[in-house]
Protein backbone atom coordinates (compact mmCIF):
# COMPACT_ATOMS: atom_id res chain seq x y z
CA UNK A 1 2.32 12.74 12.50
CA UNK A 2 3.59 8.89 12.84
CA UNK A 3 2.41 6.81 9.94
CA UNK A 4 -0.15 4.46 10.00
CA UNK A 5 1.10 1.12 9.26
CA UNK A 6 -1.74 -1.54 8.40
CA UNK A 7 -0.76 -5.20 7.20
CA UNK A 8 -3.05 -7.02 5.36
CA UNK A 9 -3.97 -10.32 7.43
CA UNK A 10 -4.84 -12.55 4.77
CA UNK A 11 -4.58 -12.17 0.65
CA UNK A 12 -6.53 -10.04 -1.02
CA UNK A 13 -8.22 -11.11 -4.00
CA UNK A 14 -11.49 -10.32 -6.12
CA UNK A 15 -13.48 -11.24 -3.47
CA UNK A 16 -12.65 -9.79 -0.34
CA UNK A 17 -10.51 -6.91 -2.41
CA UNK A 18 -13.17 -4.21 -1.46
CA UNK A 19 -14.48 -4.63 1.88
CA UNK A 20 -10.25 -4.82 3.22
CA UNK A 21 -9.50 -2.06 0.44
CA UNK A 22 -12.52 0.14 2.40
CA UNK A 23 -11.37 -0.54 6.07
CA UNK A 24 -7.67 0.81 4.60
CA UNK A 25 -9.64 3.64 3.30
CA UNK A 26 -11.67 4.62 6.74
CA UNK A 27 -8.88 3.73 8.55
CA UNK A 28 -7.03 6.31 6.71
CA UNK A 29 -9.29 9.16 6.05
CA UNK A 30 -11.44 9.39 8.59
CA UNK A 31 -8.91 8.99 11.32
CA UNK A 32 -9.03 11.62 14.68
CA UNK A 33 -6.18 13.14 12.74
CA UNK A 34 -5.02 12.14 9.23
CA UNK A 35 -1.96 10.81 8.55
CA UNK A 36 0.95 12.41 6.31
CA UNK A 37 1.81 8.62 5.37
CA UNK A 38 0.12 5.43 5.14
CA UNK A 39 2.66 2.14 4.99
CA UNK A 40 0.65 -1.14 3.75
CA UNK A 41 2.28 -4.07 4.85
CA UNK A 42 1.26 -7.07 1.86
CA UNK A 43 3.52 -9.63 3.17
CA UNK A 44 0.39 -12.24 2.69
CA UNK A 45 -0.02 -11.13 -1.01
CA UNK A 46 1.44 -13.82 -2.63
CA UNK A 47 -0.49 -13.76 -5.83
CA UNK A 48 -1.57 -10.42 -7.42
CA UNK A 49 -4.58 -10.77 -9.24
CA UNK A 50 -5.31 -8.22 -11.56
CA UNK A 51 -8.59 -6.65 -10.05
CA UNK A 52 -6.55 -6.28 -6.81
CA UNK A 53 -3.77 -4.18 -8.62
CA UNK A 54 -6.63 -2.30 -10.13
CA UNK A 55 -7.87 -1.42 -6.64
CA UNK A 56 -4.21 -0.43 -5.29
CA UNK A 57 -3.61 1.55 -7.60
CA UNK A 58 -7.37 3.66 -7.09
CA UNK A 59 -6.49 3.39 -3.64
CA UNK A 60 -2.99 5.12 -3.81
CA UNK A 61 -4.25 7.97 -6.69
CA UNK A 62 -7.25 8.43 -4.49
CA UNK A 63 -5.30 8.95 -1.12
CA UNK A 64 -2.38 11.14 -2.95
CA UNK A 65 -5.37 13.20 -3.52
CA UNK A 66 -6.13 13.40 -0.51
CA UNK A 67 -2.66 14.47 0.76
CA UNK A 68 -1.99 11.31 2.27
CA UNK A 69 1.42 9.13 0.77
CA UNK A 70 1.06 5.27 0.58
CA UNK A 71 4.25 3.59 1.22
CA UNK A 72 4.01 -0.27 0.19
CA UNK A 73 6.02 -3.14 2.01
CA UNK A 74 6.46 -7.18 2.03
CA UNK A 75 5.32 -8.08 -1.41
CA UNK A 76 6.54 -11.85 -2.26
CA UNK A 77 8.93 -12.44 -4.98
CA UNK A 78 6.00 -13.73 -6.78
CA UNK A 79 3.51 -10.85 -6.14
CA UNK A 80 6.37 -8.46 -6.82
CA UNK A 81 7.43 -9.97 -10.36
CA UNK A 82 3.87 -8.92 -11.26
CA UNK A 83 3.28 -5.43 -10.17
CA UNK A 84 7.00 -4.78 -11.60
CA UNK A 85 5.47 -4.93 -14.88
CA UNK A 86 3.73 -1.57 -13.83
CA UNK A 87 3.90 1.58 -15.37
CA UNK A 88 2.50 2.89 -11.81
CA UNK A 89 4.71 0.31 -9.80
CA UNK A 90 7.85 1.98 -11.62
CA UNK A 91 6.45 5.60 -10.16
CA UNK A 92 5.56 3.84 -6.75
CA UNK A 93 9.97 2.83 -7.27
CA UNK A 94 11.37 5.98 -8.41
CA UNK A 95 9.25 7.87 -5.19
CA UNK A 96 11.37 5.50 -3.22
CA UNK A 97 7.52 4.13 -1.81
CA UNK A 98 8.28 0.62 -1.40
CA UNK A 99 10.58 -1.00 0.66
CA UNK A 100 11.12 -5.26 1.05
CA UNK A 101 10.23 -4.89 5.00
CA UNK A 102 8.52 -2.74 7.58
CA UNK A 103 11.68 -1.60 9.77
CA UNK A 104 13.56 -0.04 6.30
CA UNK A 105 9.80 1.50 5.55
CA UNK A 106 8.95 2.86 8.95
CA UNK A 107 12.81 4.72 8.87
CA UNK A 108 11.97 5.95 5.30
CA UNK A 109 8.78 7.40 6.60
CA UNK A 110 10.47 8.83 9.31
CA UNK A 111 12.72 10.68 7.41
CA UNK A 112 10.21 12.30 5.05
């Protein structure tokens, strides 16, 4: 199946973390037909508060569980610097599941 792509309109932070993190979520799993990969777009994101890396990282372990493969994409220098700090972010880099822009992500989903 093609992957769904979503990109995050605004930042997410503590307070609107859960209601965007649950759209990605139903958007996701309760689709006609599930998707193999999932690429979220975070080219907004230029802070990363803690409580949102929290929730992206629940997110991803909960939808790998699922059978579905997040693929990340966009992250500001800024926002990047701090999830690099990651034990999970270094995982999320070795599985080659982030990429700086949506065309290099959508041909890397292709291929898998």
């Amino acid at each position: 199946t093609d992957p769904l792509v979503l990109r995050c309109l605004v930042p997410l932070y503590a307070a609107n973390v859960r209601p965007n993190i649950a759209m990605v979520r139903t958007a996701t799993l309760e689709a006609e037909t599930t998707p193999a990969v999932v690429i979220l777009d975070l080219v907004r994101q230029v802070v990363l508060e803690s409580t949102v890396l929290h929730i992206l990282v629940e997110l991803d372990l909960e939808l790998t569980g699922s059978g579905v493969q997040m693929m990340f994409t966009g992250l500001p220098d800024r926002a990047l610097r701090t999830v690099a700090r990651t034990e999970w972010w270094h995982q999320v880099n070795a599985d080659g599941r982030y990429y700086p822009d949506l065309d290099a992500a959508l041909l890397a989903a292709e291929r898998r």
